[in-house]
PDB file of N, CA and C in Angstrom:
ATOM      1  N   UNK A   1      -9.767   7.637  -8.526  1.00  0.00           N
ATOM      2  CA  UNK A   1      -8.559   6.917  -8.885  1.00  0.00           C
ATOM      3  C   UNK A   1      -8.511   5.595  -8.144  1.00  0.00           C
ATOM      4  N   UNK A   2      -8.229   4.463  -9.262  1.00  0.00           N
ATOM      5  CA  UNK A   2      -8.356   3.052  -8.459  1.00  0.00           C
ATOM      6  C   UNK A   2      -6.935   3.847  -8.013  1.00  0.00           C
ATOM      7  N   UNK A   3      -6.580   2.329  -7.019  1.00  0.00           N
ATOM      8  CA  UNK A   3      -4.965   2.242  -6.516  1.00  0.00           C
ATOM      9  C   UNK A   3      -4.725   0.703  -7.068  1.00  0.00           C
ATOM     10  N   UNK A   4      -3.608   0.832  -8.093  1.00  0.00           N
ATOM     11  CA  UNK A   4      -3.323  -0.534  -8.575  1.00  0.00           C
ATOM     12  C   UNK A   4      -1.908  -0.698  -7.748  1.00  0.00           C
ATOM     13  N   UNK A   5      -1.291  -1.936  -8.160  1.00  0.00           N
ATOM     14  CA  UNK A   5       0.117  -2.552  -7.557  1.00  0.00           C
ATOM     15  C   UNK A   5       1.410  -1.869  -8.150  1.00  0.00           C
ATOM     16  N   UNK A   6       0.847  -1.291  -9.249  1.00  0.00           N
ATOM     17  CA  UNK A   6       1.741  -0.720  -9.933  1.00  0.00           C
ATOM     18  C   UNK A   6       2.512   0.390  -9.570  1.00  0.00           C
ATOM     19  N   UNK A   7       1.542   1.430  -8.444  1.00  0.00           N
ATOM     20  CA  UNK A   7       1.696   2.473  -7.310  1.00  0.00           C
ATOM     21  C   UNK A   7       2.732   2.988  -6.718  1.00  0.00           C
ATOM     22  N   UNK A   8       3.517   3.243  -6.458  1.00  0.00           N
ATOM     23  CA  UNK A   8       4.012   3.375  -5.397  1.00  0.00           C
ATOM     24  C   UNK A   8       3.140   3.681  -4.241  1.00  0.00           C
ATOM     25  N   UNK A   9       4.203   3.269  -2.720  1.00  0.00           N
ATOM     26  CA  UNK A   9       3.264   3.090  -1.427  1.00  0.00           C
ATOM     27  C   UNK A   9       3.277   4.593  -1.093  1.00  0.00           C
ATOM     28  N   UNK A  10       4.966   5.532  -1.583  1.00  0.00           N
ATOM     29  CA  UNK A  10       4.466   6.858  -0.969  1.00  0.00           C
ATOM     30  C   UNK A  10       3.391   7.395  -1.905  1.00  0.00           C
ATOM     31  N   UNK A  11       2.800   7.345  -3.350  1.00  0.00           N
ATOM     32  CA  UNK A  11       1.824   7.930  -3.515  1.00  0.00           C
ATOM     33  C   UNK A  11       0.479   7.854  -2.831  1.00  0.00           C
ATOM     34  N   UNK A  12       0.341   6.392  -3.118  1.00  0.00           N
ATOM     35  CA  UNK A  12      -0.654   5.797  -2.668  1.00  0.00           C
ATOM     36  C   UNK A  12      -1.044   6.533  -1.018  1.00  0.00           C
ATOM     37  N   UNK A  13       0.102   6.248  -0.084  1.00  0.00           N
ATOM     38  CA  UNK A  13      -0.278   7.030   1.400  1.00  0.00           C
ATOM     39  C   UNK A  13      -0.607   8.519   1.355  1.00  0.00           C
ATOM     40  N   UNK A  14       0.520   8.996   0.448  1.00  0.00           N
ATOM     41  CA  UNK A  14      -0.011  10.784   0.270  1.00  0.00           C
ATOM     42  C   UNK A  14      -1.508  11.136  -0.021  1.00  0.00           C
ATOM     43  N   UNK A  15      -1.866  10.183  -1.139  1.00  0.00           N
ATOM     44  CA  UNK A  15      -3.488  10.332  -1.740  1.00  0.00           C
ATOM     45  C   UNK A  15      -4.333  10.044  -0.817  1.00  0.00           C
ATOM     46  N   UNK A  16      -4.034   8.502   0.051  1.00  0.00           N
ATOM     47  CA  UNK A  16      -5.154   8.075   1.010  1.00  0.00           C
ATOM     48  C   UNK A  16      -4.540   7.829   2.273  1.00  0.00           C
ATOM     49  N   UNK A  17      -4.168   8.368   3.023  1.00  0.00           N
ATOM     50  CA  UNK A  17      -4.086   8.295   4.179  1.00  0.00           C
ATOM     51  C   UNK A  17      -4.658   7.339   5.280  1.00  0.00           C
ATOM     52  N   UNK A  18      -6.055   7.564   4.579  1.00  0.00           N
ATOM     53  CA  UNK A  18      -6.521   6.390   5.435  1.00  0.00           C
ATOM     54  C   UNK A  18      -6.358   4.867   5.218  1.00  0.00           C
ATOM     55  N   UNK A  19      -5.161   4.359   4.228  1.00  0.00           N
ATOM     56  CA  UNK A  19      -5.181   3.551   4.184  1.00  0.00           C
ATOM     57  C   UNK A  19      -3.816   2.768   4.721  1.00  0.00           C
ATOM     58  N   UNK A  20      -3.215   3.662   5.847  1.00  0.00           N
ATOM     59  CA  UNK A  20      -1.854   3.210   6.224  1.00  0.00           C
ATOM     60  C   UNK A  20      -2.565   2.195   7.263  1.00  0.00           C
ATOM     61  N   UNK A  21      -3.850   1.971   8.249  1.00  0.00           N
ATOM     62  CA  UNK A  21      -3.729   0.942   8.728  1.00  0.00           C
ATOM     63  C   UNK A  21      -3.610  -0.421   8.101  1.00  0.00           C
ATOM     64  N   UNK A  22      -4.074  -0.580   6.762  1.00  0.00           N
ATOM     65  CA  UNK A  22      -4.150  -2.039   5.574  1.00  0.00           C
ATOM     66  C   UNK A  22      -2.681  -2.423   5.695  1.00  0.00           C
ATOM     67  N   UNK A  23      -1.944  -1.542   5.295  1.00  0.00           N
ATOM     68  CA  UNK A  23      -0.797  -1.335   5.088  1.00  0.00           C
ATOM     69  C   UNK A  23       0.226  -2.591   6.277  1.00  0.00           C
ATOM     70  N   UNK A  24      -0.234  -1.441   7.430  1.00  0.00           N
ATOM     71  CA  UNK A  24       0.252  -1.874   8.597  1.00  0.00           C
ATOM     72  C   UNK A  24      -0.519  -3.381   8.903  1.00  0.00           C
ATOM     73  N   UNK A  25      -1.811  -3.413   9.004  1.00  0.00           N
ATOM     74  CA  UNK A  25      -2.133  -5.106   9.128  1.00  0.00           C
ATOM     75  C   UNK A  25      -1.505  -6.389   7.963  1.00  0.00           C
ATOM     76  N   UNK A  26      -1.472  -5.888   7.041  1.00  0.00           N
ATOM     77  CA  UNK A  26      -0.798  -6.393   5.950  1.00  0.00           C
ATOM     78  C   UNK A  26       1.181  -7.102   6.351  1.00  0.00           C
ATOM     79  N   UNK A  27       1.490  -6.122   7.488  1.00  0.00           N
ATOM     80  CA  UNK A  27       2.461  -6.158   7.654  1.00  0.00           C
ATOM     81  C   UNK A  27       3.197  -5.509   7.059  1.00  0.00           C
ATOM     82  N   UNK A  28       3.223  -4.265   6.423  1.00  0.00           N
ATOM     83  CA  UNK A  28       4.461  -3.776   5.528  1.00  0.00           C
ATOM     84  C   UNK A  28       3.809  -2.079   7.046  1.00  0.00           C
ATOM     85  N   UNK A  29       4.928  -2.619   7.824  1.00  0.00           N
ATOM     86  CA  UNK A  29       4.721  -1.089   8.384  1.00  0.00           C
ATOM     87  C   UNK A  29       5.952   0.161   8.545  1.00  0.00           C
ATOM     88  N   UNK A  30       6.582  -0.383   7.592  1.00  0.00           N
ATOM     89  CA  UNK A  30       7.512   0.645   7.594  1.00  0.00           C
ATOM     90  C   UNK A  30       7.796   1.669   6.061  1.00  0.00           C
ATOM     91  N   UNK A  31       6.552   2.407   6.291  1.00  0.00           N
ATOM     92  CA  UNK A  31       5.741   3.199   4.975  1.00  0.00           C
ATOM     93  C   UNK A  31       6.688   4.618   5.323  1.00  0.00           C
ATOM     94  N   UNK A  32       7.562   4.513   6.226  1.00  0.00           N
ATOM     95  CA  UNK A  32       8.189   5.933   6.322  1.00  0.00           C
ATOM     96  C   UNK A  32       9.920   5.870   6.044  1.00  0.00           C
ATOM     97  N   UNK A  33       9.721   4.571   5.900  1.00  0.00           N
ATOM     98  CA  UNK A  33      11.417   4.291   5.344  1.00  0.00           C
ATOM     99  C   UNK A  33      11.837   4.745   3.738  1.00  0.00           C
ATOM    100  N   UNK A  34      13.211   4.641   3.280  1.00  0.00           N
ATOM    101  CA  UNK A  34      13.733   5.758   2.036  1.00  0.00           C
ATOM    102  C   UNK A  34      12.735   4.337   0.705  1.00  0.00           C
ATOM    103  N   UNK A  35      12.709   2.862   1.101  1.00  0.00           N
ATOM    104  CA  UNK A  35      12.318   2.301   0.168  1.00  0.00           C
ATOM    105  C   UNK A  35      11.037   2.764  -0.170  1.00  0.00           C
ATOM    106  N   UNK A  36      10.176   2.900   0.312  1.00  0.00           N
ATOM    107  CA  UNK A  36       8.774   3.415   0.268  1.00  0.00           C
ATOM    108  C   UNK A  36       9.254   4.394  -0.461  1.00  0.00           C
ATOM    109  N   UNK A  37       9.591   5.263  -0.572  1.00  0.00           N
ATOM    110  CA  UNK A  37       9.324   5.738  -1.192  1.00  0.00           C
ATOM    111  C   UNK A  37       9.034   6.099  -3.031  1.00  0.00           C
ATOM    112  N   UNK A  38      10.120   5.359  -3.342  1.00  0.00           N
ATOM    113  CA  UNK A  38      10.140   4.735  -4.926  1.00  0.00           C
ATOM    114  C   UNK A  38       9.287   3.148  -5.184  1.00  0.00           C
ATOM    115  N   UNK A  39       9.397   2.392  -4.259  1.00  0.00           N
ATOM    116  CA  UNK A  39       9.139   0.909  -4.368  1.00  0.00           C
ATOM    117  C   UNK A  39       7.026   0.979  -4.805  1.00  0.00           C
ATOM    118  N   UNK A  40       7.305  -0.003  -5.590  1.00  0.00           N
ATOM    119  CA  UNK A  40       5.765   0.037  -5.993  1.00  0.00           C
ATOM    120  C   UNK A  40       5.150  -1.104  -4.973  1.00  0.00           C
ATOM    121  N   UNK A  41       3.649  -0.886  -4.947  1.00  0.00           N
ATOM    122  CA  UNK A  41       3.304  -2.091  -3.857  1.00  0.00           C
ATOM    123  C   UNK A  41       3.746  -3.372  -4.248  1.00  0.00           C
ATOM    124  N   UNK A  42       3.358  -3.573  -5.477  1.00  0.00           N
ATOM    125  CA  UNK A  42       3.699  -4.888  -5.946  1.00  0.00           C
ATOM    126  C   UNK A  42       4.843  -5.340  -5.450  1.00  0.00           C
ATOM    127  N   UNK A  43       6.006  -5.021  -4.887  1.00  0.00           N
ATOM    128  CA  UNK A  43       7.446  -4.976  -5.278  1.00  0.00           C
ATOM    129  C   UNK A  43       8.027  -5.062  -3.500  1.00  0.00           C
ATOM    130  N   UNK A  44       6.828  -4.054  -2.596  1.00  0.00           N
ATOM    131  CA  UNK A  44       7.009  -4.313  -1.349  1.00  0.00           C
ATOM    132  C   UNK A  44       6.139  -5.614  -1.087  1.00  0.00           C
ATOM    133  N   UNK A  45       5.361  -5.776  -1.562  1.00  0.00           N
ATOM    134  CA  UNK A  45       4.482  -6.984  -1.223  1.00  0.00           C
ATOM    135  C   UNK A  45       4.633  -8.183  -1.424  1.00  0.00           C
ATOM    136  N   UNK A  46       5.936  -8.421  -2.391  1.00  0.00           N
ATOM    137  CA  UNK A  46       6.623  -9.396  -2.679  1.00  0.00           C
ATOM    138  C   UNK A  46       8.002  -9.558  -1.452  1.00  0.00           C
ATOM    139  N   UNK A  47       8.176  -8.638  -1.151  1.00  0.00           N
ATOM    140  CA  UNK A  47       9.296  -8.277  -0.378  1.00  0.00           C
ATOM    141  C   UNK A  47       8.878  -8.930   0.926  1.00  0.00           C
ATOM    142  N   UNK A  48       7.774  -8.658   1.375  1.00  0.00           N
ATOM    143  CA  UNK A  48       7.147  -9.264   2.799  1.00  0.00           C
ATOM    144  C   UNK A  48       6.440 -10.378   2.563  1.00  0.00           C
ATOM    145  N   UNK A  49       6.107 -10.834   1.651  1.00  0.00           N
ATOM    146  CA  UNK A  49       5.086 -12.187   1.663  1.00  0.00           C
ATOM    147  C   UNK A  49       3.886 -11.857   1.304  1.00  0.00           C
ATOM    148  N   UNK A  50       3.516 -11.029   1.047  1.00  0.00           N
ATOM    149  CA  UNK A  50       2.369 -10.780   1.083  1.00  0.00           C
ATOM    150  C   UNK A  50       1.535 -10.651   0.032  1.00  0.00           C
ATOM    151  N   UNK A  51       0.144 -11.357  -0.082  1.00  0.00           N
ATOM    152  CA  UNK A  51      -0.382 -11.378  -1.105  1.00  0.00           C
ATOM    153  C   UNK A  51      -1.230 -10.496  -1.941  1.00  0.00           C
ATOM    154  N   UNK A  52      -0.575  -9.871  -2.864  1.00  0.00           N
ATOM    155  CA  UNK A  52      -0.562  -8.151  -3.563  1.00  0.00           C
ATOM    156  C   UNK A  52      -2.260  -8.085  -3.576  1.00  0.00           C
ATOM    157  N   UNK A  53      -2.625  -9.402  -4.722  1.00  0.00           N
ATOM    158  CA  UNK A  53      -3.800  -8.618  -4.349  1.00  0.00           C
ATOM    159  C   UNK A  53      -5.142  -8.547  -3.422  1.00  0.00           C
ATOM    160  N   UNK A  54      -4.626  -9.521  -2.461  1.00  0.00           N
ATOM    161  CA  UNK A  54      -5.691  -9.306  -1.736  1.00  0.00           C
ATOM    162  C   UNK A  54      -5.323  -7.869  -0.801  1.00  0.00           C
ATOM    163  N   UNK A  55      -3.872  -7.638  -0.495  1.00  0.00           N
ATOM    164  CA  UNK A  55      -3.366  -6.099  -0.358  1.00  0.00           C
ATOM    165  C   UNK A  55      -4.270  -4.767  -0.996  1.00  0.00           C
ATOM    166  N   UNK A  56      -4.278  -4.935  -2.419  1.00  0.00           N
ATOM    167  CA  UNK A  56      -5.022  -4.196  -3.053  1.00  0.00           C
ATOM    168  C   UNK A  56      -6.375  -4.447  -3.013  1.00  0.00           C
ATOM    169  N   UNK A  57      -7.261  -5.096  -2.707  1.00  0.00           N
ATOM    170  CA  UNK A  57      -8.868  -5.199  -2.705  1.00  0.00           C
ATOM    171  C   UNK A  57      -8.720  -4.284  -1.520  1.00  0.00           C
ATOM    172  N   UNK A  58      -7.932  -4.787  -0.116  1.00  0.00           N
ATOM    173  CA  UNK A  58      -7.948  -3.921   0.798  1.00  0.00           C
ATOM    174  C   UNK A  58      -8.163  -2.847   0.731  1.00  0.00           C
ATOM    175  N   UNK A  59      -6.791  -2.270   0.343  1.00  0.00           N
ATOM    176  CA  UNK A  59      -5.960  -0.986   0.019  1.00  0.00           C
ATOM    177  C   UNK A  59      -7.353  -0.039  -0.680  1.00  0.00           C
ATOM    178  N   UNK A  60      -8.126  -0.657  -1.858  1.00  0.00           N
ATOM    179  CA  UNK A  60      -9.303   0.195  -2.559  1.00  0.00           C
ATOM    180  C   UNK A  60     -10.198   0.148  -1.326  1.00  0.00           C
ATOM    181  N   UNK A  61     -10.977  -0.612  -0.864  1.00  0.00           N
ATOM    182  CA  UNK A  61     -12.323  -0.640  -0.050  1.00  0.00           C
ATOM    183  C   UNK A  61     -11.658   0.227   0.900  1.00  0.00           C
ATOM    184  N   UNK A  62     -10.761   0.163   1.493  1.00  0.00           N
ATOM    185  CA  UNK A  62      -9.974   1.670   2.531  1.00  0.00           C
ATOM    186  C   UNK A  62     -10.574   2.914   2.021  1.00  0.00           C
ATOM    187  N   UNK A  63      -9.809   3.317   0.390  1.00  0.00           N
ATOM    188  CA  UNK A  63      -9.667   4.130   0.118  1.00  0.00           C
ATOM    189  C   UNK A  63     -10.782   5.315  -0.140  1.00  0.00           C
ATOM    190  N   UNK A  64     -11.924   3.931  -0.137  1.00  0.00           N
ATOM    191  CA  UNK A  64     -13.473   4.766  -0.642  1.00  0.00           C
ATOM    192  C   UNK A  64     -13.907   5.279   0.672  1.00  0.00           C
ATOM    193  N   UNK A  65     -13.337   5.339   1.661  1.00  0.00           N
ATOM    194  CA  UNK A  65     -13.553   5.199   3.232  1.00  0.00           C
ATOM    195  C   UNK A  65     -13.191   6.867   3.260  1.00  0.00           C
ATOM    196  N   UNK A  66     -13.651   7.990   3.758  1.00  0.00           N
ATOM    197  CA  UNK A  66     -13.597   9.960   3.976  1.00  0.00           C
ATOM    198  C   UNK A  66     -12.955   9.931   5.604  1.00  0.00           C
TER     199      UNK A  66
END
């Protein structure tokens, strides 16, 4: 499964775990708050500045990571 922007961040963390440090360097480190949980990346990543998809190139090359 890619991870697109479309995501939400709590799926996305439930599935890959290992990708809460991106997350956190990215600056969105508050993946345990009530927004995370519905909010899609796209939507937090706009919220912080941050540029979705270089977020997401991240977020995948993480994800292929065991």
């Amino acid at each position: 499964m890619k991870i697109t922007k479309n995501m939400s961040i709590k799926e996305v963390v439930e599935t890959y775990p290992q990708v809460v440090p991106v997350f956190i360097q990215h600056g969105m480190g508050c993946l345990g708050c009530a927004i995370a949980s519905f909010e899609t990346i796209e939507e937090g990543a706009v919220a912080h500045g941050i540029d979705v998809d270089q977020l997401i190139k991240d977020l995948n090359a993480a994800s292929e990571v065991e």
